[in-house]
C-alpha atoms as a PDB file:
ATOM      1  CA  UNK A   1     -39.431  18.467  24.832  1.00  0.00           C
ATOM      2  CA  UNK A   2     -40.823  20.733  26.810  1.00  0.00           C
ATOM      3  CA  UNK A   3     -44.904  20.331  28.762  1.00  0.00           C
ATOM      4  CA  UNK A   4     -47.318  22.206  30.301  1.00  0.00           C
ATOM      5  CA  UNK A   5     -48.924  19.058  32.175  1.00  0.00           C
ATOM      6  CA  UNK A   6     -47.400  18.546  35.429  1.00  0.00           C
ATOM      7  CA  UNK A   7     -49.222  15.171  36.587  1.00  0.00           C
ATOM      8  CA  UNK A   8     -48.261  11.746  37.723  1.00  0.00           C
ATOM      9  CA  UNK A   9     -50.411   8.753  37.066  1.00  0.00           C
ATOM     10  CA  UNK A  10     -50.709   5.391  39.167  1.00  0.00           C
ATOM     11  CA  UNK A  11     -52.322   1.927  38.549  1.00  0.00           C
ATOM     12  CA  UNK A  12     -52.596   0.455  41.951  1.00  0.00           C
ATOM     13  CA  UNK A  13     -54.155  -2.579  42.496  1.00  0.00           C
ATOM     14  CA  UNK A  14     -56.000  -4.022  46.196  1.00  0.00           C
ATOM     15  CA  UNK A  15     -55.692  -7.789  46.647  1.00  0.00           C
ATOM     16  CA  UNK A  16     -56.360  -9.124  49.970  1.00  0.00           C
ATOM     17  CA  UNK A  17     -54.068  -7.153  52.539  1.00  0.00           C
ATOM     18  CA  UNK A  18     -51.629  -6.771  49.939  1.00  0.00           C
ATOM     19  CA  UNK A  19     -51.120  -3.545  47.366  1.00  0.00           C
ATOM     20  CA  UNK A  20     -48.997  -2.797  44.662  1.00  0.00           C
ATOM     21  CA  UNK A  21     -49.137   0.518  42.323  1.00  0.00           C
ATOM     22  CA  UNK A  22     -47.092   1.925  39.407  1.00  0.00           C
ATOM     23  CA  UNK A  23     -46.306   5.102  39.744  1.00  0.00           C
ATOM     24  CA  UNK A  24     -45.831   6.962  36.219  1.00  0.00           C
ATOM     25  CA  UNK A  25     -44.046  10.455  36.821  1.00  0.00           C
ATOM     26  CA  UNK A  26     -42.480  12.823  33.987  1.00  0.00           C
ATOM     27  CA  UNK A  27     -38.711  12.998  34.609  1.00  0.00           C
ATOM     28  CA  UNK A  28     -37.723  16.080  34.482  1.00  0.00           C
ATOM     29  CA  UNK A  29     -41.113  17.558  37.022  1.00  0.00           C
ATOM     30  CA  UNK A  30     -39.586  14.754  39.194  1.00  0.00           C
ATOM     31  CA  UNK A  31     -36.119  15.761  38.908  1.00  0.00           C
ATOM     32  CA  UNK A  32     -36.989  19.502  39.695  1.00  0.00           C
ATOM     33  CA  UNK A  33     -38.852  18.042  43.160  1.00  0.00           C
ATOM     34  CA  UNK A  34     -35.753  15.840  44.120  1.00  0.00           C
ATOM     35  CA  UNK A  35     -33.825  18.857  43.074  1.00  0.00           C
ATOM     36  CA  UNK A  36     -31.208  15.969  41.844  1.00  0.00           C
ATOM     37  CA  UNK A  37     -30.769  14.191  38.530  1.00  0.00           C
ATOM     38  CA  UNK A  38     -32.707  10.695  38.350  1.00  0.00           C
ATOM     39  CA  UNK A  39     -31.195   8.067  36.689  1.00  0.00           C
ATOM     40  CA  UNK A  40     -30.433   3.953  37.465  1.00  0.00           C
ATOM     41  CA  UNK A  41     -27.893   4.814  40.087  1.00  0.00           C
ATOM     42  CA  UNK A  42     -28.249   3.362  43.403  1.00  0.00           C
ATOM     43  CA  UNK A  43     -27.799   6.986  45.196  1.00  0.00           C
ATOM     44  CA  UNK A  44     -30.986   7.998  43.280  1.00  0.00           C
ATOM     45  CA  UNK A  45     -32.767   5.220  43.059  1.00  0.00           C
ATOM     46  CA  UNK A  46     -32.873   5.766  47.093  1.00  0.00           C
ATOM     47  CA  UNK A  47     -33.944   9.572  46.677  1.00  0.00           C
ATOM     48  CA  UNK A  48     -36.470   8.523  44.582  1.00  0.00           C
ATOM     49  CA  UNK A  49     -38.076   5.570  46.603  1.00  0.00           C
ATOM     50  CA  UNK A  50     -37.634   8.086  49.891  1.00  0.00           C
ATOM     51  CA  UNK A  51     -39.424  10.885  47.854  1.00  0.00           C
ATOM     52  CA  UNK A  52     -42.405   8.572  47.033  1.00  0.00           C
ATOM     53  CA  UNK A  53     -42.540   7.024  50.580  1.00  0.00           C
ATOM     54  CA  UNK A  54     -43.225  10.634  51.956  1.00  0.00           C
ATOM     55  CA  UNK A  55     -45.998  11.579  49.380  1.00  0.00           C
ATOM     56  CA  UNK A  56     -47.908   8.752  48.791  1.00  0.00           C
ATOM     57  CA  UNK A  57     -49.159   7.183  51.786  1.00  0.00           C
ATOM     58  CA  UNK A  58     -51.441   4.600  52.389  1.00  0.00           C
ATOM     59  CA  UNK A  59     -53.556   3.925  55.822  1.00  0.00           C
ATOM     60  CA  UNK A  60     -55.486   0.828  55.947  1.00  0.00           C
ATOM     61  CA  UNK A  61     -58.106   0.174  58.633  1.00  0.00           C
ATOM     62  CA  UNK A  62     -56.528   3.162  60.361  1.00  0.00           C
ATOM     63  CA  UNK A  63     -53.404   1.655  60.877  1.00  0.00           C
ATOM     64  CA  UNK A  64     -50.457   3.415  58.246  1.00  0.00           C
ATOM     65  CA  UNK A  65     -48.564   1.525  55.956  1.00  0.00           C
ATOM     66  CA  UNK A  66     -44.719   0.974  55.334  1.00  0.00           C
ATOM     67  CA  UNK A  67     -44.677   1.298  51.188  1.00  0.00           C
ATOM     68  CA  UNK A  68     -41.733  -0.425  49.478  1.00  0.00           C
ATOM     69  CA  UNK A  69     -40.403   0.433  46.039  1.00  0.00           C
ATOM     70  CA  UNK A  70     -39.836  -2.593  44.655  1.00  0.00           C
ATOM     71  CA  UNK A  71     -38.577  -1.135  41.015  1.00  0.00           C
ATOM     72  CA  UNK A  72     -38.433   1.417  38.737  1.00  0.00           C
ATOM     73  CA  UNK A  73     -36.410   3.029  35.816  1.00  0.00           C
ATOM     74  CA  UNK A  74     -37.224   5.560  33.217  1.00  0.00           C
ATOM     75  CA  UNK A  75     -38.992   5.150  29.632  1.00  0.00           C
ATOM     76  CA  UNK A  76     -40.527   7.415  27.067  1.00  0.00           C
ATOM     77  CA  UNK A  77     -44.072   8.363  26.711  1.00  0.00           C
ATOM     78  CA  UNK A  78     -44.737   9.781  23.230  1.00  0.00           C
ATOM     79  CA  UNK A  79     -41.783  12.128  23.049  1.00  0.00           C
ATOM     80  CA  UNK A  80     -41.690  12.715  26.754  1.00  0.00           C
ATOM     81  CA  UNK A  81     -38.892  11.215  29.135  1.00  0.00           C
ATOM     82  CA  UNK A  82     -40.890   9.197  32.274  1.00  0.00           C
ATOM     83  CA  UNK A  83     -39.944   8.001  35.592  1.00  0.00           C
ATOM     84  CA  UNK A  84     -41.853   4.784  36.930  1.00  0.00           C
ATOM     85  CA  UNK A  85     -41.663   3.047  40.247  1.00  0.00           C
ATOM     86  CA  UNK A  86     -43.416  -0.225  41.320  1.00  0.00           C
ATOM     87  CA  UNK A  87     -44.860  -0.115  45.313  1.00  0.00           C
ATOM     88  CA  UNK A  88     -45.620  -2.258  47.428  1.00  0.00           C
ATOM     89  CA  UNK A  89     -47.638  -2.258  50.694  1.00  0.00           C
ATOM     90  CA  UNK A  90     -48.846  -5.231  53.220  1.00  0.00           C
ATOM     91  CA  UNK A  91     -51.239  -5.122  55.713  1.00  0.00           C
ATOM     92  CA  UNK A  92     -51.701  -7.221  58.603  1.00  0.00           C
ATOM     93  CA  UNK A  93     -55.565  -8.467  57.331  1.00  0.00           C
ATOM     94  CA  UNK A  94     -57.140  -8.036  54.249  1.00  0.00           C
ATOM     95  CA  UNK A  95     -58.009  -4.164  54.046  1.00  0.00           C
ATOM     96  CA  UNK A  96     -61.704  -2.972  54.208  1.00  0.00           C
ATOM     97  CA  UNK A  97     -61.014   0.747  54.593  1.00  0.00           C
ATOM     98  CA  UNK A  98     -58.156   2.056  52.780  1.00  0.00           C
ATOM     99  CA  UNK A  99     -56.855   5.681  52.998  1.00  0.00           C
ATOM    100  CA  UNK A 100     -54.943   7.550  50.306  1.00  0.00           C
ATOM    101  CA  UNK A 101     -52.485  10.523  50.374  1.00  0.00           C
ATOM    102  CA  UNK A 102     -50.960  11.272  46.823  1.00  0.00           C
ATOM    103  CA  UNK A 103     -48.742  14.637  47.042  1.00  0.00           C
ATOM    104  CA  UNK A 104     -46.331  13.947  44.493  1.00  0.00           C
ATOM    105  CA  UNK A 105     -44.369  17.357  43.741  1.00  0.00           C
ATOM    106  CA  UNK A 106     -47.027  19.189  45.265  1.00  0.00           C
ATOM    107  CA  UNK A 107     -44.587  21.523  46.641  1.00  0.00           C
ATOM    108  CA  UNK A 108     -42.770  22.004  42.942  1.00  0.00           C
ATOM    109  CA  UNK A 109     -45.753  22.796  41.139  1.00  0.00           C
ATOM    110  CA  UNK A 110     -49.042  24.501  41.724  1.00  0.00           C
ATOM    111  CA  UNK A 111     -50.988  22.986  39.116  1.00  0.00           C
ATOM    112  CA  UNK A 112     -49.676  19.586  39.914  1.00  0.00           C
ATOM    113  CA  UNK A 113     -52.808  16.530  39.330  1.00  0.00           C
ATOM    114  CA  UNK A 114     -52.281  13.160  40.705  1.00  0.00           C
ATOM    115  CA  UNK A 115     -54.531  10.678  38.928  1.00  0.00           C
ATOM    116  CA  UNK A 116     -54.558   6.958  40.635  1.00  0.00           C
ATOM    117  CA  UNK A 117     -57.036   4.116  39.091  1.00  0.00           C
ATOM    118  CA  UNK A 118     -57.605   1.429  41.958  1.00  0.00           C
ATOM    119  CA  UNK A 119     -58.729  -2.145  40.798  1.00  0.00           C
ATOM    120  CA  UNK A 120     -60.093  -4.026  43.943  1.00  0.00           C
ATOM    121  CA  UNK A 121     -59.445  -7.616  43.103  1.00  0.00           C
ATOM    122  CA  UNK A 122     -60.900  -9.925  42.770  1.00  0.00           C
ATOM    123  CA  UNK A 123     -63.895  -9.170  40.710  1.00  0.00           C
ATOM    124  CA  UNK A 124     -62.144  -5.788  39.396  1.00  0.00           C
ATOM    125  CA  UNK A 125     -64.138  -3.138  40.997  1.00  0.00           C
ATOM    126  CA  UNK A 126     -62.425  -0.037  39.802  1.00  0.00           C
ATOM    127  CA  UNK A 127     -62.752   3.177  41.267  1.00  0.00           C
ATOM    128  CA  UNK A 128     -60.618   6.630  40.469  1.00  0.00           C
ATOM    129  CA  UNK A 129     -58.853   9.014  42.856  1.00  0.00           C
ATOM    130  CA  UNK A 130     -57.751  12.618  41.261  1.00  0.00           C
ATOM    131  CA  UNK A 131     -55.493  15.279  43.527  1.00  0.00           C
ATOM    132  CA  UNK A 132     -54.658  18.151  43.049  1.00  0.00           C
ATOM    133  CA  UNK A 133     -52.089  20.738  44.424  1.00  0.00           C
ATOM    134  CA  UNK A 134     -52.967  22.553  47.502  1.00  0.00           C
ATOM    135  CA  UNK A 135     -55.748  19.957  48.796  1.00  0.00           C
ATOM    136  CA  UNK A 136     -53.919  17.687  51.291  1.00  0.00           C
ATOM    137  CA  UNK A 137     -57.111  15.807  52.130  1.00  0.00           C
ATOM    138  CA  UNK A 138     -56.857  12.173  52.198  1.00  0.00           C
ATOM    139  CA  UNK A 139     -59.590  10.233  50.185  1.00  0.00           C
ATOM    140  CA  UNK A 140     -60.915   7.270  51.603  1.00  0.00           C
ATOM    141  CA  UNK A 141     -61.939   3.953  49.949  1.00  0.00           C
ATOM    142  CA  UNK A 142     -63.983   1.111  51.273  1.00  0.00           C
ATOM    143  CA  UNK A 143     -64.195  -2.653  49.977  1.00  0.00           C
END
């Protein structure tokens, strides 16, 4: 089924020095970035956590982070195919000042829009990040 939406959506949660987001990504906008089929093989399991490493970085207190993909497999959204993946970052102290790079396909599609909801635990504080293609900025946050 085809879409004219080309955006991926993360849950990311801050606890401490540690943070862990779910990255939701339609499948086929991902495949056309990786330029490669994605699927539960190990082979593209690898592009996939390599592809996410590069475009979604984290820097906390100035220092950048290491993210690991922990998991992820596809599932359907309404009719549409998706691609998720579970990351992980740790930093050396519990992060005060946390900046955010989120250029998923970026270079696929001009009207890409990555959405990421951050829940600062505990106590919940929630705050939203939105970017779009063609702004490389990063946005900052601060606990």
């Amino acid at each position: 089924m085809p879409h004219n939406l080309h955006v991926a959506h993360t849950r990311m949660v801050v606890e401490g020095s540690v943070m862990v987001a779910r990255v939701r990504m339609f499948r086929d906008d991902l495949q056309k970035a990786l330029k490669q089929p994605v699927g539960e093989t190990p082979a593209s399991k690898a592009a996939v956590a390599a592809y996410v490493g590069r475009n979604f970085t984290l820097v906390a207190d100035g220092v950048m982070l290491t993210g690991e993909v922990l998991d992820g497999g596809g599932d359907m959204d309404g009719d549409q195919p998706i691609w998720w993946v579970i990351v992980q970052w740790k930093a050396a102290k519990p992060v005060k000042v946390l900046g955010v790079k989120v250029h998923l396909m970026f270079e696929t599609f001009t009207d890409q829009q990555n959405i990421v909801m951050v829940a600062k635990q505990p106590g919940d504080h929630r705050q939203g990040l939105y970017f779009q293609a063609g702004d490389r900025t990063e946005q900052v946050l601060k606990f």
